[in-house]
Protein backbone atom coordinates (compact mmCIF):
# COMPACT_ATOMS: atom_id res chain seq x y z
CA UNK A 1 20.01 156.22 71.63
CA UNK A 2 22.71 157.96 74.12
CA UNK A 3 22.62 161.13 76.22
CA UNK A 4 25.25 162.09 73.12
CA UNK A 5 23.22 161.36 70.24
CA UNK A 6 20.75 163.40 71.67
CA UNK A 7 22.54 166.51 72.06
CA UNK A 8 24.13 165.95 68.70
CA UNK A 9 20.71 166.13 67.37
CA UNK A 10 18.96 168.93 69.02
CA UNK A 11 22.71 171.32 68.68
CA UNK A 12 21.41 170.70 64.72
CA UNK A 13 19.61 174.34 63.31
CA UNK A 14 16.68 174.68 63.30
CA UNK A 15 13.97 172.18 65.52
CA UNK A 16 14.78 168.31 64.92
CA UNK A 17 10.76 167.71 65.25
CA UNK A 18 9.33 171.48 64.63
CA UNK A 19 8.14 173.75 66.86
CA UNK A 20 4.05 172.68 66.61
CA UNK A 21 3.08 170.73 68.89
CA UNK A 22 2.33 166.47 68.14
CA UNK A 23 -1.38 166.36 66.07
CA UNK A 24 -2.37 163.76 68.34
CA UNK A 25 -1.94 165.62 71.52
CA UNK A 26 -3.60 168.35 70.01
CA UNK A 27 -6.56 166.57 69.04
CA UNK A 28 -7.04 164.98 72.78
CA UNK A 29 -7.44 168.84 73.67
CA UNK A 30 -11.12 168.04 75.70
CA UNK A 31 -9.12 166.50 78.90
CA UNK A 32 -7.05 170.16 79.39
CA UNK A 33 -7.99 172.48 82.20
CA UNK A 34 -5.45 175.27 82.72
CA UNK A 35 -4.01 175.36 85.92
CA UNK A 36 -3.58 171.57 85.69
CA UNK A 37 -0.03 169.87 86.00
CA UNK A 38 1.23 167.94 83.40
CA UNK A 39 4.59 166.45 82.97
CA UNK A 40 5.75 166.15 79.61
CA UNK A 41 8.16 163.03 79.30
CA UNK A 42 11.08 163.06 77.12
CA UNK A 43 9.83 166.50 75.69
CA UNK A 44 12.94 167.06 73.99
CA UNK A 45 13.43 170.58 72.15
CA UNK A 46 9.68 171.05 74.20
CA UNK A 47 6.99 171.94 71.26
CA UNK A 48 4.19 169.86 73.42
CA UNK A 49 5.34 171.06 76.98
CA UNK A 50 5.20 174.35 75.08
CA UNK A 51 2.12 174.40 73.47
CA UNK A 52 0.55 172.73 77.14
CA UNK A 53 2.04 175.77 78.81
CA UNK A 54 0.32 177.36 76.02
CA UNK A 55 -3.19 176.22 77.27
CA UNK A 56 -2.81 177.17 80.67
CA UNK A 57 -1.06 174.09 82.39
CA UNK A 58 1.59 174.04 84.55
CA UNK A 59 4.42 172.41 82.93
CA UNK A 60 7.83 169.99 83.80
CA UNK A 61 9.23 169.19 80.79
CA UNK A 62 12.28 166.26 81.46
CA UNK A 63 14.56 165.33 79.24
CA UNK A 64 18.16 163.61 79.18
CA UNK A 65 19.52 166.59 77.10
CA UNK A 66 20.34 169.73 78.28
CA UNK A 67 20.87 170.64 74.59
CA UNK A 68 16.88 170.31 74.20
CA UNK A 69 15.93 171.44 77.71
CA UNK A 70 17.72 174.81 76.58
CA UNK A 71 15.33 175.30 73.08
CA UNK A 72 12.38 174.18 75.32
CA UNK A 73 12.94 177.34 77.56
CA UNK A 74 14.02 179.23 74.85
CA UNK A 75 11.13 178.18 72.52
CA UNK A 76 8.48 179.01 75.69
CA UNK A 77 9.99 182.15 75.93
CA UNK A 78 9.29 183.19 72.74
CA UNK A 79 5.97 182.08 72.92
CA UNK A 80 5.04 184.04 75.99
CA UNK A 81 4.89 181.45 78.46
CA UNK A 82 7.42 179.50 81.24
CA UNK A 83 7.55 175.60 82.06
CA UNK A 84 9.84 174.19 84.36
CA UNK A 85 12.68 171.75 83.12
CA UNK A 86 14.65 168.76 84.06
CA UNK A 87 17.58 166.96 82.93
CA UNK A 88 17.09 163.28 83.97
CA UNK A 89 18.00 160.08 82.88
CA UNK A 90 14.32 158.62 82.86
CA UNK A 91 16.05 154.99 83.55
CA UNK A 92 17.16 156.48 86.95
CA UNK A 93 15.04 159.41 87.60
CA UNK A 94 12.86 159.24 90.75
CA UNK A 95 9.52 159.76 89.21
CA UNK A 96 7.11 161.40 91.30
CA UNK A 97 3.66 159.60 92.84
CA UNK A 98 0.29 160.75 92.29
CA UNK A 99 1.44 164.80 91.18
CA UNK A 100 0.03 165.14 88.13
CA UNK A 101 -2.95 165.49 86.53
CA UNK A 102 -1.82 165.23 82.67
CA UNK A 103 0.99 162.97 81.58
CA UNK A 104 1.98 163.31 77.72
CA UNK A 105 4.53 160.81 76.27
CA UNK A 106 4.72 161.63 72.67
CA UNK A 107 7.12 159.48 70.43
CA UNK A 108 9.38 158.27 73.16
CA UNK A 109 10.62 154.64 72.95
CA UNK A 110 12.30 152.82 75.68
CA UNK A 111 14.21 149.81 75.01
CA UNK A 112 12.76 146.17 76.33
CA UNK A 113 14.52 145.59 79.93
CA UNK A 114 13.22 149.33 80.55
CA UNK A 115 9.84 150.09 79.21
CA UNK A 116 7.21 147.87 81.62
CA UNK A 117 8.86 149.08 84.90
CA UNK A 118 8.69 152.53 83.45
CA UNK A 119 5.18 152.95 81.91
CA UNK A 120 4.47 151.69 85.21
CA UNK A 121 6.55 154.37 87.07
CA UNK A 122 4.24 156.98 84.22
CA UNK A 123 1.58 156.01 85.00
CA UNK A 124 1.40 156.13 88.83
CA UNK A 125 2.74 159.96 88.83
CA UNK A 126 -1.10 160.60 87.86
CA UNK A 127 -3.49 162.17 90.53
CA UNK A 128 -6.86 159.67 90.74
CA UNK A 129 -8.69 160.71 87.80
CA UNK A 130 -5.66 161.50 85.64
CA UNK A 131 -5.26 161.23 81.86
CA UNK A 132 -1.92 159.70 80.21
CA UNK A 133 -1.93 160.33 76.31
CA UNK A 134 0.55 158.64 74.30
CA UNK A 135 1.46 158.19 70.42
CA UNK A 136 4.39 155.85 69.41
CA UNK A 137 5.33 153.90 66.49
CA UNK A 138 4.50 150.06 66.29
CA UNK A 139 6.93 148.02 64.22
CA UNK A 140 4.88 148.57 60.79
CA UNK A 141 6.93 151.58 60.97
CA UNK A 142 10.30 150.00 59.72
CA UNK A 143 8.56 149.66 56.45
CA UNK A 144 8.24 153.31 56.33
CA UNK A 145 11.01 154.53 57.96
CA UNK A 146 9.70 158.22 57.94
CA UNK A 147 10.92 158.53 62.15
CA UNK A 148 11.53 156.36 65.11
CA UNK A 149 14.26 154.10 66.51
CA UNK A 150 15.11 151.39 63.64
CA UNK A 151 15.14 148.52 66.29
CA UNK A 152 11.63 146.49 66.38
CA UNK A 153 12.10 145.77 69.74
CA UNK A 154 11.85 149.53 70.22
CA UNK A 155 8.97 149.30 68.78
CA UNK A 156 5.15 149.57 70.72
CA UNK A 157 1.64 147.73 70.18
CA UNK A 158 -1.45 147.91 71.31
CA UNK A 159 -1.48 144.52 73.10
CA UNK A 160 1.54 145.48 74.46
CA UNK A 161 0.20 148.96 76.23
CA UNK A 162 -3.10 147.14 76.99
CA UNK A 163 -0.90 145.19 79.09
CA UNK A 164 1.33 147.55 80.44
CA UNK A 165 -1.40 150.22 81.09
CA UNK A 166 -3.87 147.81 82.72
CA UNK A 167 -4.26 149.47 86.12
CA UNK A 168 -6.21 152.24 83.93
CA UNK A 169 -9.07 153.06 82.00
CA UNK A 170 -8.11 152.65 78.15
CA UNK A 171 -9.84 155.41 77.12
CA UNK A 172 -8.76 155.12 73.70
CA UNK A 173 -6.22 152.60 72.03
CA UNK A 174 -5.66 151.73 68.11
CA UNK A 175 -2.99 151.49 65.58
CA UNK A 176 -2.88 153.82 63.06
CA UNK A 177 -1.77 154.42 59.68
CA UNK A 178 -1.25 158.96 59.94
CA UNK A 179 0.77 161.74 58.21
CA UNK A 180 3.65 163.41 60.31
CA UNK A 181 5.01 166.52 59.41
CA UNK A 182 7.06 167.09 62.40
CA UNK A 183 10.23 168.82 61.67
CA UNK A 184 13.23 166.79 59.30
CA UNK A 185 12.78 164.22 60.87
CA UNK A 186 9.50 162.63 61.46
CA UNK A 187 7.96 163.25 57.63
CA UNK A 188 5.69 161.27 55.70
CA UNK A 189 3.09 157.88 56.44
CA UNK A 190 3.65 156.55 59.57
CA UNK A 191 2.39 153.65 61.62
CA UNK A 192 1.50 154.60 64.88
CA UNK A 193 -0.11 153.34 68.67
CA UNK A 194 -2.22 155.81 69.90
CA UNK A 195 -3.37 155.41 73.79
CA UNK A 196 -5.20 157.84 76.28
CA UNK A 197 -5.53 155.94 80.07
CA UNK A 198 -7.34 157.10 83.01
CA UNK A 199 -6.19 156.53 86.48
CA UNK A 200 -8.92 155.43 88.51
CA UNK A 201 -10.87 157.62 91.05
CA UNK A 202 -12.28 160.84 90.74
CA UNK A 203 -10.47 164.18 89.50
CA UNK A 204 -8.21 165.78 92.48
CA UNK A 205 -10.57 168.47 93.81
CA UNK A 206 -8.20 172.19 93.94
């Protein structure tokens, strides 16, 4: 899915994926602290950068559309708070090291010769003691086809992110059958991976 498809989506009225933030993230509330930084990764038209900003953390929302980036700041406004945005390519962006204390990946789905090297690149922006939360959809999901990329190899498991996140603590990891009501276009059952990962050693002192 290009930089154009993007901004053909998010120039559509309305919120492609609503303005609430993900259920998921919400319900993973326990590892906030405001004045932490999180980085919200492909945060789109930004309802969980947002709602983060929201609970007190200090926000970068990225994103490869500028279309987005623009209803994330303009969404944030209206809700009485500021994050800080970035248009990036995430195949090319230099990720930072060790910056952040909260990394939230919600629904984003990298394609094969990307994803290891970058869940890798995710996962070591954390400070020691980090959390990463994540929900994506595992290829069940092409029999529901209620949101995601059509393309199994698209597609997440838990094996898969076991693998892939094994530098961490797995905090939490399952697949899921849930109930989205995210905006047009993530509506109805769903099959979903649901991860939290700590990075090891103790919580960044301020």
């Amino acid at each position: 899915m290009t930089h154009d498809f993007w901004n053909a989506r998010y120039a559509e009225p309305g919120f492609a994926y609503g303005t609430e933030p993900n259920s998921f993230l919400v319900s993973q509330k326990q590892y906030l602290k405001p004045g932490m930084k999180a980085l919200a990764v492909a945060d789109g038209e930004g309802r969980n950068g947002v709602w983060l900003a929201q609970q007190g953390l200090e926000v970068l929302s990225v994103d490869g559309s500028e279309v987005g980036l623009r209803k994330a700041r303009e969404l944030a406004k209206s809700r009485g708070v500021a994050i800080r945005t970035e248009l990036a390519d995430l195949t090319t962006w230099k990720w930072p090291e060790h910056e952040f204390d909260l990394v939230v990946a919600i629904f984003i789905h990298f394609t094969p010769e990307f994803r290891a090297r970058l869940h890798r690149q995710m996962f070591r922006t954390l400070k020691p003691g980090g959390i990463l939360i994540m929900e994506a959809f595992t290829p069940k999901q092409l029999e529901y086809k209620t949101g995601g990329p059509p393309v199994k190899e698209m597609l997440y498991t838990a094996d898969m992110l076991r693998q892939e996140f094994r530098e961490g603590e797995i905090l939490r990891l399952e697949e899921i059958l849930t109930g989205l009501n995210e905006g047009p276009y993530h509506r109805g059952t769903a099959a979903v991976v649901r991860l939290v990962v700590k990075c090891p050693g103790a919580p960044q002192r301020a």
